[in-house]
PDB file of N, CA and C in Angstrom:
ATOM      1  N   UNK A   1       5.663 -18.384 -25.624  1.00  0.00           N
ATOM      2  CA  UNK A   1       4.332 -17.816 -25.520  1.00  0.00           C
ATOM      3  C   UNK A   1       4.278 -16.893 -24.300  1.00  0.00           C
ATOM      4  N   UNK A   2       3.391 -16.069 -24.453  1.00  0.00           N
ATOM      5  CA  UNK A   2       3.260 -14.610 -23.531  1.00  0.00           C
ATOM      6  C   UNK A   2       2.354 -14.840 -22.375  1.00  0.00           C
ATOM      7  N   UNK A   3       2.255 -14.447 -21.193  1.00  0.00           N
ATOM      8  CA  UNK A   3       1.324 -14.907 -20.303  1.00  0.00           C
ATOM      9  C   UNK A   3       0.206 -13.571 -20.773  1.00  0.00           C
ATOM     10  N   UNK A   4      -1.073 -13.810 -20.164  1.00  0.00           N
ATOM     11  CA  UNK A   4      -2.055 -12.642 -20.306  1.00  0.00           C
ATOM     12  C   UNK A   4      -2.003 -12.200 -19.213  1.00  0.00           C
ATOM     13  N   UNK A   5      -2.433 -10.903 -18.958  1.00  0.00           N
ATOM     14  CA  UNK A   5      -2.855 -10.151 -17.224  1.00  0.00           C
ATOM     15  C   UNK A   5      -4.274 -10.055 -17.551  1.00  0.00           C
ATOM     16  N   UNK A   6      -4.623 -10.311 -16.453  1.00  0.00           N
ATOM     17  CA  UNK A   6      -6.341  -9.654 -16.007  1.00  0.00           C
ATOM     18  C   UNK A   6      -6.127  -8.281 -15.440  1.00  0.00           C
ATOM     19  N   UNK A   7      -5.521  -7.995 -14.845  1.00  0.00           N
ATOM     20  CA  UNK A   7      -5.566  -6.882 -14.080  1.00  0.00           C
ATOM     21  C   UNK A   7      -4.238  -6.180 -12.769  1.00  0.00           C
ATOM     22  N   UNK A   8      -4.286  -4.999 -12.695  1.00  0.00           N
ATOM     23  CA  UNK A   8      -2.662  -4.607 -12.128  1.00  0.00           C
ATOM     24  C   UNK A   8      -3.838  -4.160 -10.752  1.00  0.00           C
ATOM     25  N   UNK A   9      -2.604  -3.923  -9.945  1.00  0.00           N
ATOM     26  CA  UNK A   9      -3.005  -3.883  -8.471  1.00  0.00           C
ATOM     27  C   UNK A   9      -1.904  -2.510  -8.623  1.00  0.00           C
ATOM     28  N   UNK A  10      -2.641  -1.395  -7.832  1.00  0.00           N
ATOM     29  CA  UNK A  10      -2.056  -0.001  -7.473  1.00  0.00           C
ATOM     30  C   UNK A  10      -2.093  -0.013  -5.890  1.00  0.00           C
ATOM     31  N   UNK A  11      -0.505   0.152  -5.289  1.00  0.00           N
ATOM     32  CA  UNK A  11      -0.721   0.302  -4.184  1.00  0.00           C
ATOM     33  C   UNK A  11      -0.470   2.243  -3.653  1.00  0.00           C
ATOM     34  N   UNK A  12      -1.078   2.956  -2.904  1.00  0.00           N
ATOM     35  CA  UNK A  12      -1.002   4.093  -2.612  1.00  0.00           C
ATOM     36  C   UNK A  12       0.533   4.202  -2.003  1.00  0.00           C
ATOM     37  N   UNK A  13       1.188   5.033  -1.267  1.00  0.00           N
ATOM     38  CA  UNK A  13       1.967   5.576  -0.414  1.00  0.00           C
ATOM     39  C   UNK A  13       1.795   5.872   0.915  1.00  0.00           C
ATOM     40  N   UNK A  14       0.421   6.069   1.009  1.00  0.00           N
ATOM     41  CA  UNK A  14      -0.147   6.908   2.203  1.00  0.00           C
ATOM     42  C   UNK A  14      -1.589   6.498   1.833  1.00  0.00           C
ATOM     43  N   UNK A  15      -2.562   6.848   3.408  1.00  0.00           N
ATOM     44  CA  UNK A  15      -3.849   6.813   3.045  1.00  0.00           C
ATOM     45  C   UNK A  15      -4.673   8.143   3.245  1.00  0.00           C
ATOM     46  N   UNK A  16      -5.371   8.216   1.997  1.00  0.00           N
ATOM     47  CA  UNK A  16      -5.877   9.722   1.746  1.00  0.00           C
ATOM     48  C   UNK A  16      -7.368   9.488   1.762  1.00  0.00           C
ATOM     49  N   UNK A  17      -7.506  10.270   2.257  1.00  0.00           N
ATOM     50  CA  UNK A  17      -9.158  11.011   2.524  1.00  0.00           C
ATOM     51  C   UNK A  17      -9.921  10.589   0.962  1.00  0.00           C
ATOM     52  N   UNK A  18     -11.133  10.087   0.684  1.00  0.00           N
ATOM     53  CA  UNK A  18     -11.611   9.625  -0.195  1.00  0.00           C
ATOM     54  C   UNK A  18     -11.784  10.752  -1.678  1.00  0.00           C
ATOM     55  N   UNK A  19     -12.684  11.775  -1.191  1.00  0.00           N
ATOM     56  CA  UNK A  19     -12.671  12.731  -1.780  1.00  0.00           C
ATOM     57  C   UNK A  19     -11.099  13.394  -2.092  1.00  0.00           C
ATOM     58  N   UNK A  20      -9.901  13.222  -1.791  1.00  0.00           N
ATOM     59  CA  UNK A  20      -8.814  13.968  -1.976  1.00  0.00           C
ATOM     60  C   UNK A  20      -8.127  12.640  -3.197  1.00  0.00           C
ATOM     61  N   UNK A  21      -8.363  11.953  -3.008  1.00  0.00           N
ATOM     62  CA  UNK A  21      -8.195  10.795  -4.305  1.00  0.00           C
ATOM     63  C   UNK A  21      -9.057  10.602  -5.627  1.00  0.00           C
ATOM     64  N   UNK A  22     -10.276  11.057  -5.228  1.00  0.00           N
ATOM     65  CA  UNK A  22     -10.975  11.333  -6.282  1.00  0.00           C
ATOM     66  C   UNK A  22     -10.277  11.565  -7.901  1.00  0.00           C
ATOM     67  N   UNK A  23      -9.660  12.283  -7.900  1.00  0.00           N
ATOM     68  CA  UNK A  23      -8.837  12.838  -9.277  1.00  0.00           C
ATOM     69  C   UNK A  23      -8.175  11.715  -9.640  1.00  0.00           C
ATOM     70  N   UNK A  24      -7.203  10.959  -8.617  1.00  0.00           N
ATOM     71  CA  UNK A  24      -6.368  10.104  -9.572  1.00  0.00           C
ATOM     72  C   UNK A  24      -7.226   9.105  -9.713  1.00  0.00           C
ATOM     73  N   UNK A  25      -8.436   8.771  -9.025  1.00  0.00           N
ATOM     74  CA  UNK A  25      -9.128   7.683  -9.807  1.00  0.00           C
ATOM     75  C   UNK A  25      -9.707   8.088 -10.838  1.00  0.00           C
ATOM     76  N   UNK A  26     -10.256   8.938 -11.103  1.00  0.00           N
ATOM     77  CA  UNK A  26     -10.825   9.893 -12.340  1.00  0.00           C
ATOM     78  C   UNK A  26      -9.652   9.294 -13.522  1.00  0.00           C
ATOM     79  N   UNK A  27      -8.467   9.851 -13.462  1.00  0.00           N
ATOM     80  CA  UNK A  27      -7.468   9.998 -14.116  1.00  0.00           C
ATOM     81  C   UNK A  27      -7.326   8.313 -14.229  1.00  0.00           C
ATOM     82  N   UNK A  28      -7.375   7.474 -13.556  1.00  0.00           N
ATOM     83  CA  UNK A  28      -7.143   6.291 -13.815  1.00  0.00           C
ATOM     84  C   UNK A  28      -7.689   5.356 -14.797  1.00  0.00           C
ATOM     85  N   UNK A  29      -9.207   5.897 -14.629  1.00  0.00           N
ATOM     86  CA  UNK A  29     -10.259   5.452 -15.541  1.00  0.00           C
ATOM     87  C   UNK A  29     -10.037   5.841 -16.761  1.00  0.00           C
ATOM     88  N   UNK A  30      -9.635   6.913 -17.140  1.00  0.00           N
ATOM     89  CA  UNK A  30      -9.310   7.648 -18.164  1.00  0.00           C
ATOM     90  C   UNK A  30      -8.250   7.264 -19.304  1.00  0.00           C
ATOM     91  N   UNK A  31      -7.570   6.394 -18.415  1.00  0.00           N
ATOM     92  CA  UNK A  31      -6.535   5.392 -19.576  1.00  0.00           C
ATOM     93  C   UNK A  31      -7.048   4.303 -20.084  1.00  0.00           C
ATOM     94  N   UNK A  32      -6.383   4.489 -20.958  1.00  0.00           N
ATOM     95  CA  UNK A  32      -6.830   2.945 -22.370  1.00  0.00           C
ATOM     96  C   UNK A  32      -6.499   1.763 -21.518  1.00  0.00           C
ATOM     97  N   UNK A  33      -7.550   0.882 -21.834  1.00  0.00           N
ATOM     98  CA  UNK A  33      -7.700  -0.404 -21.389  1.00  0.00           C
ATOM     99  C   UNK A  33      -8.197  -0.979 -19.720  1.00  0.00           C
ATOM    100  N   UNK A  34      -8.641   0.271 -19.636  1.00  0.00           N
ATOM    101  CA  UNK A  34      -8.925   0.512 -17.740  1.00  0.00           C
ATOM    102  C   UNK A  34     -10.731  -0.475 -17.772  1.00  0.00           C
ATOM    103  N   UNK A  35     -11.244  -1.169 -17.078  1.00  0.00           N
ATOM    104  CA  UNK A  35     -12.605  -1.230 -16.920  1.00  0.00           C
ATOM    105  C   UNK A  35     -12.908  -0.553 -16.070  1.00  0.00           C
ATOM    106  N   UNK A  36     -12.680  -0.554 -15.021  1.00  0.00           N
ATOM    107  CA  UNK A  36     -13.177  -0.126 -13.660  1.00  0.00           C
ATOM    108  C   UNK A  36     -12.002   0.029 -12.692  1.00  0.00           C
ATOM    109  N   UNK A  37     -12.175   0.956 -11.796  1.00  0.00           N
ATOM    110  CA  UNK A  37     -11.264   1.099 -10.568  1.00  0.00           C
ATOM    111  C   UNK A  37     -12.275   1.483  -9.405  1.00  0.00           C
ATOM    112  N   UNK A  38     -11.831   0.596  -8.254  1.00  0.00           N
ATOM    113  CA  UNK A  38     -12.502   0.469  -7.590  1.00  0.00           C
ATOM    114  C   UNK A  38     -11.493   0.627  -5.937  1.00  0.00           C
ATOM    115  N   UNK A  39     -11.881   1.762  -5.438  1.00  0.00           N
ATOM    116  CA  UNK A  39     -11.135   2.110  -3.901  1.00  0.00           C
ATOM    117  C   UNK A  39     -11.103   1.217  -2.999  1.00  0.00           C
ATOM    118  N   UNK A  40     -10.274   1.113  -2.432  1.00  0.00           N
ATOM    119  CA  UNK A  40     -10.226  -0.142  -0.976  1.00  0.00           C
ATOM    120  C   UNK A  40     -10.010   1.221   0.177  1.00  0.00           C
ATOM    121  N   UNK A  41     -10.915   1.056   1.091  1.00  0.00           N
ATOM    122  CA  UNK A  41     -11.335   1.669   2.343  1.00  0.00           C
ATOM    123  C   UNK A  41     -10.167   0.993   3.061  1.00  0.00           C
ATOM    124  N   UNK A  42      -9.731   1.271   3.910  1.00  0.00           N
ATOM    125  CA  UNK A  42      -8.345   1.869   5.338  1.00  0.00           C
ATOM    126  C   UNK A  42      -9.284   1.086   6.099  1.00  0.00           C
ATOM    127  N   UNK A  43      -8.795   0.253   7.181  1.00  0.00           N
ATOM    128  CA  UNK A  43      -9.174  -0.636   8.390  1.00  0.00           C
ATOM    129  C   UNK A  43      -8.782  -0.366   9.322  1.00  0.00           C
ATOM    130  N   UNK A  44      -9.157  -1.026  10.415  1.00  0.00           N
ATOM    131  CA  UNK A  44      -8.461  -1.270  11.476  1.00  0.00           C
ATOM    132  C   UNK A  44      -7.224  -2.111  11.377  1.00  0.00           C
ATOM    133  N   UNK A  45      -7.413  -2.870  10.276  1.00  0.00           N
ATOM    134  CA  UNK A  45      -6.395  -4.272  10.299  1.00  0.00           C
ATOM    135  C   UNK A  45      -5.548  -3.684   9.482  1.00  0.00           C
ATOM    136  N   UNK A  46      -5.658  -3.573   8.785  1.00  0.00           N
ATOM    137  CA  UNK A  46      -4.395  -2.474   8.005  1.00  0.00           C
ATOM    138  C   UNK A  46      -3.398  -1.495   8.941  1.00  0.00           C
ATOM    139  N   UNK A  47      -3.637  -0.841   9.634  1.00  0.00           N
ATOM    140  CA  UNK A  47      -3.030  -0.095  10.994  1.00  0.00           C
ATOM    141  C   UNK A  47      -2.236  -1.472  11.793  1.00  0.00           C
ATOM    142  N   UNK A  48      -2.762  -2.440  11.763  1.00  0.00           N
ATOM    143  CA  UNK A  48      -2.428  -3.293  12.764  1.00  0.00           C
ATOM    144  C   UNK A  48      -0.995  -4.083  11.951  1.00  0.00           C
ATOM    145  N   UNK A  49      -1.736  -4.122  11.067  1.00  0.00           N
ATOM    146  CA  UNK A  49      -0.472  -4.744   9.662  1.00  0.00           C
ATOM    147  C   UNK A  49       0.826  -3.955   9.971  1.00  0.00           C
ATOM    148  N   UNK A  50       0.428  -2.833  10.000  1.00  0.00           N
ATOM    149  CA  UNK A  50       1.877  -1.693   9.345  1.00  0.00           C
ATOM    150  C   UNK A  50       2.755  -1.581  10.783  1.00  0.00           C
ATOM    151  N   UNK A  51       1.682  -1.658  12.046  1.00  0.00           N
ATOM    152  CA  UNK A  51       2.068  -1.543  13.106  1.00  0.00           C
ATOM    153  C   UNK A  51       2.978  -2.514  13.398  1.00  0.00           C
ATOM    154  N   UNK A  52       2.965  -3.925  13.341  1.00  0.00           N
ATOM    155  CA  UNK A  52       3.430  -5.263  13.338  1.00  0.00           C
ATOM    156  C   UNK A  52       4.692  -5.257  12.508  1.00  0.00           C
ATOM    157  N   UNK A  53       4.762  -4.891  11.365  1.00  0.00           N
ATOM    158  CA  UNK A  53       5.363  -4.349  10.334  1.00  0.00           C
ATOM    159  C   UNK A  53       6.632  -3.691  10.648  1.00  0.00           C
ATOM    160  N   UNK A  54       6.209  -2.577  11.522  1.00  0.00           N
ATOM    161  CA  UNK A  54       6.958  -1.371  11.511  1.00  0.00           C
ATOM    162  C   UNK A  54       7.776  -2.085  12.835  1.00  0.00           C
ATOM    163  N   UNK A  55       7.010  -2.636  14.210  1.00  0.00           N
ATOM    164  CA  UNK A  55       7.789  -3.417  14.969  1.00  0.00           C
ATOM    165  C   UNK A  55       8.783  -4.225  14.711  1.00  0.00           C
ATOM    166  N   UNK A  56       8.554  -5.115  13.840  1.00  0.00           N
ATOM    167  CA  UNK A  56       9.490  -6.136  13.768  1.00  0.00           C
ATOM    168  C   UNK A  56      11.490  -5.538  12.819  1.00  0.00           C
ATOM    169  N   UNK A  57      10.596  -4.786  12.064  1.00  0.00           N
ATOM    170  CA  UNK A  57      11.825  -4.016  11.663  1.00  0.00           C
ATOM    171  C   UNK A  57      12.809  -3.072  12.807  1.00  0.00           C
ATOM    172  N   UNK A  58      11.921  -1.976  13.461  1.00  0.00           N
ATOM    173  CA  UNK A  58      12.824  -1.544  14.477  1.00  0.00           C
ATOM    174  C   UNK A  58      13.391  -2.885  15.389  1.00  0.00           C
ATOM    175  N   UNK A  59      12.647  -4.184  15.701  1.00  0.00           N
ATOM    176  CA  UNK A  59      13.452  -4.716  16.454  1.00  0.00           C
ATOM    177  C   UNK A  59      14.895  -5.294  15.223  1.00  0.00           C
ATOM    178  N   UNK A  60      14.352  -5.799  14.120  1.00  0.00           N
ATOM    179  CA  UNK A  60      15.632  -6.156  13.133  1.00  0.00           C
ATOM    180  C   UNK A  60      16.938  -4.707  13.337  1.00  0.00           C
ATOM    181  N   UNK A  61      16.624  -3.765  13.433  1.00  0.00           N
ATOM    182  CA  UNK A  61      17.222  -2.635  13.621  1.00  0.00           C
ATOM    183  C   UNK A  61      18.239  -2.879  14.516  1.00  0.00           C
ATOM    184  N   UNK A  62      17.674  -3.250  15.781  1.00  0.00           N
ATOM    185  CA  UNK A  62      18.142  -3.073  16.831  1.00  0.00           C
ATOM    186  C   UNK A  62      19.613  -4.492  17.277  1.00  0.00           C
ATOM    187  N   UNK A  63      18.917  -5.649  16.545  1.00  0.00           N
ATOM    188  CA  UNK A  63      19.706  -6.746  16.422  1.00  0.00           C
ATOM    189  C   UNK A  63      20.652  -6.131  15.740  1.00  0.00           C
ATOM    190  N   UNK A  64      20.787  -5.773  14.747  1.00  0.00           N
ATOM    191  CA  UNK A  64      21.399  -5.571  13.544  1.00  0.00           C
ATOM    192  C   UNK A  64      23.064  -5.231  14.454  1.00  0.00           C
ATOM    193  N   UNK A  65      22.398  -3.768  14.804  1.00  0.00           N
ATOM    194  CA  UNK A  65      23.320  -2.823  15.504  1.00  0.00           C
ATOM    195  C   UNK A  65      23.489  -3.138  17.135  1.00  0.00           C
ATOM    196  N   UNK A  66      23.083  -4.200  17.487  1.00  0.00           N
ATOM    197  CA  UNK A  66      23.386  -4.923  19.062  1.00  0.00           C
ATOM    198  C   UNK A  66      23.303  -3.575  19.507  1.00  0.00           C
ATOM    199  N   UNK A  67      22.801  -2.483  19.875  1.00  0.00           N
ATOM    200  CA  UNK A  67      22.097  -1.257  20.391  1.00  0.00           C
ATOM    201  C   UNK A  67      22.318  -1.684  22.202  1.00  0.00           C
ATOM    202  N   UNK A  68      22.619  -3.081  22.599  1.00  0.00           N
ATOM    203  CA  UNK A  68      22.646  -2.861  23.490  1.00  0.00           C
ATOM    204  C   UNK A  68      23.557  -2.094  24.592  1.00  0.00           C
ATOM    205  N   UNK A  69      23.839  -1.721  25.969  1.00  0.00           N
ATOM    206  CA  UNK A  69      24.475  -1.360  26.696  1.00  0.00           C
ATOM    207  C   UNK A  69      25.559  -2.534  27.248  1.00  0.00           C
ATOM    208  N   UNK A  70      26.856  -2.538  27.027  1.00  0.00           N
ATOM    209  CA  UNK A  70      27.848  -3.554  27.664  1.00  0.00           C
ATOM    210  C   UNK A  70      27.929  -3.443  29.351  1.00  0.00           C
TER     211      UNK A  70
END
């Protein structure tokens, strides 16, 4: 037996200006089986996420390649 979905989650690439997204939500709605799409607004905590994010990797980076000075 098949599981059902309620619903798919779209994540962006980048965060764009509301009005400059406009179209692909347009376009989104516009496909079969769509109810609604609905924008998620950019935070503070989101910045803080990617920031945290982006840290812990350059430090994995840095382990990786022992970067240090002998």
């Amino acid at each position: 037996m098949t599981d059902r979905v309620k619903a798919l989650t779209v994540v962006l690439d980048a965060d764009y200006r509301d009005d400059d997204i406009e179209a692909l939500v347009d376009a989104i709605k516009m496909m079969r089986c769509v109810a609604d799409v609905r924008p998620e607004i950019s935070t503070y905590e989101d910045y803080m996420h990617r920031a945290r994010v982006r840290s812990d990797i350059f430090n994995d980076v840095i382990k990786a390649f022992d970067l240090k000075k002998p």
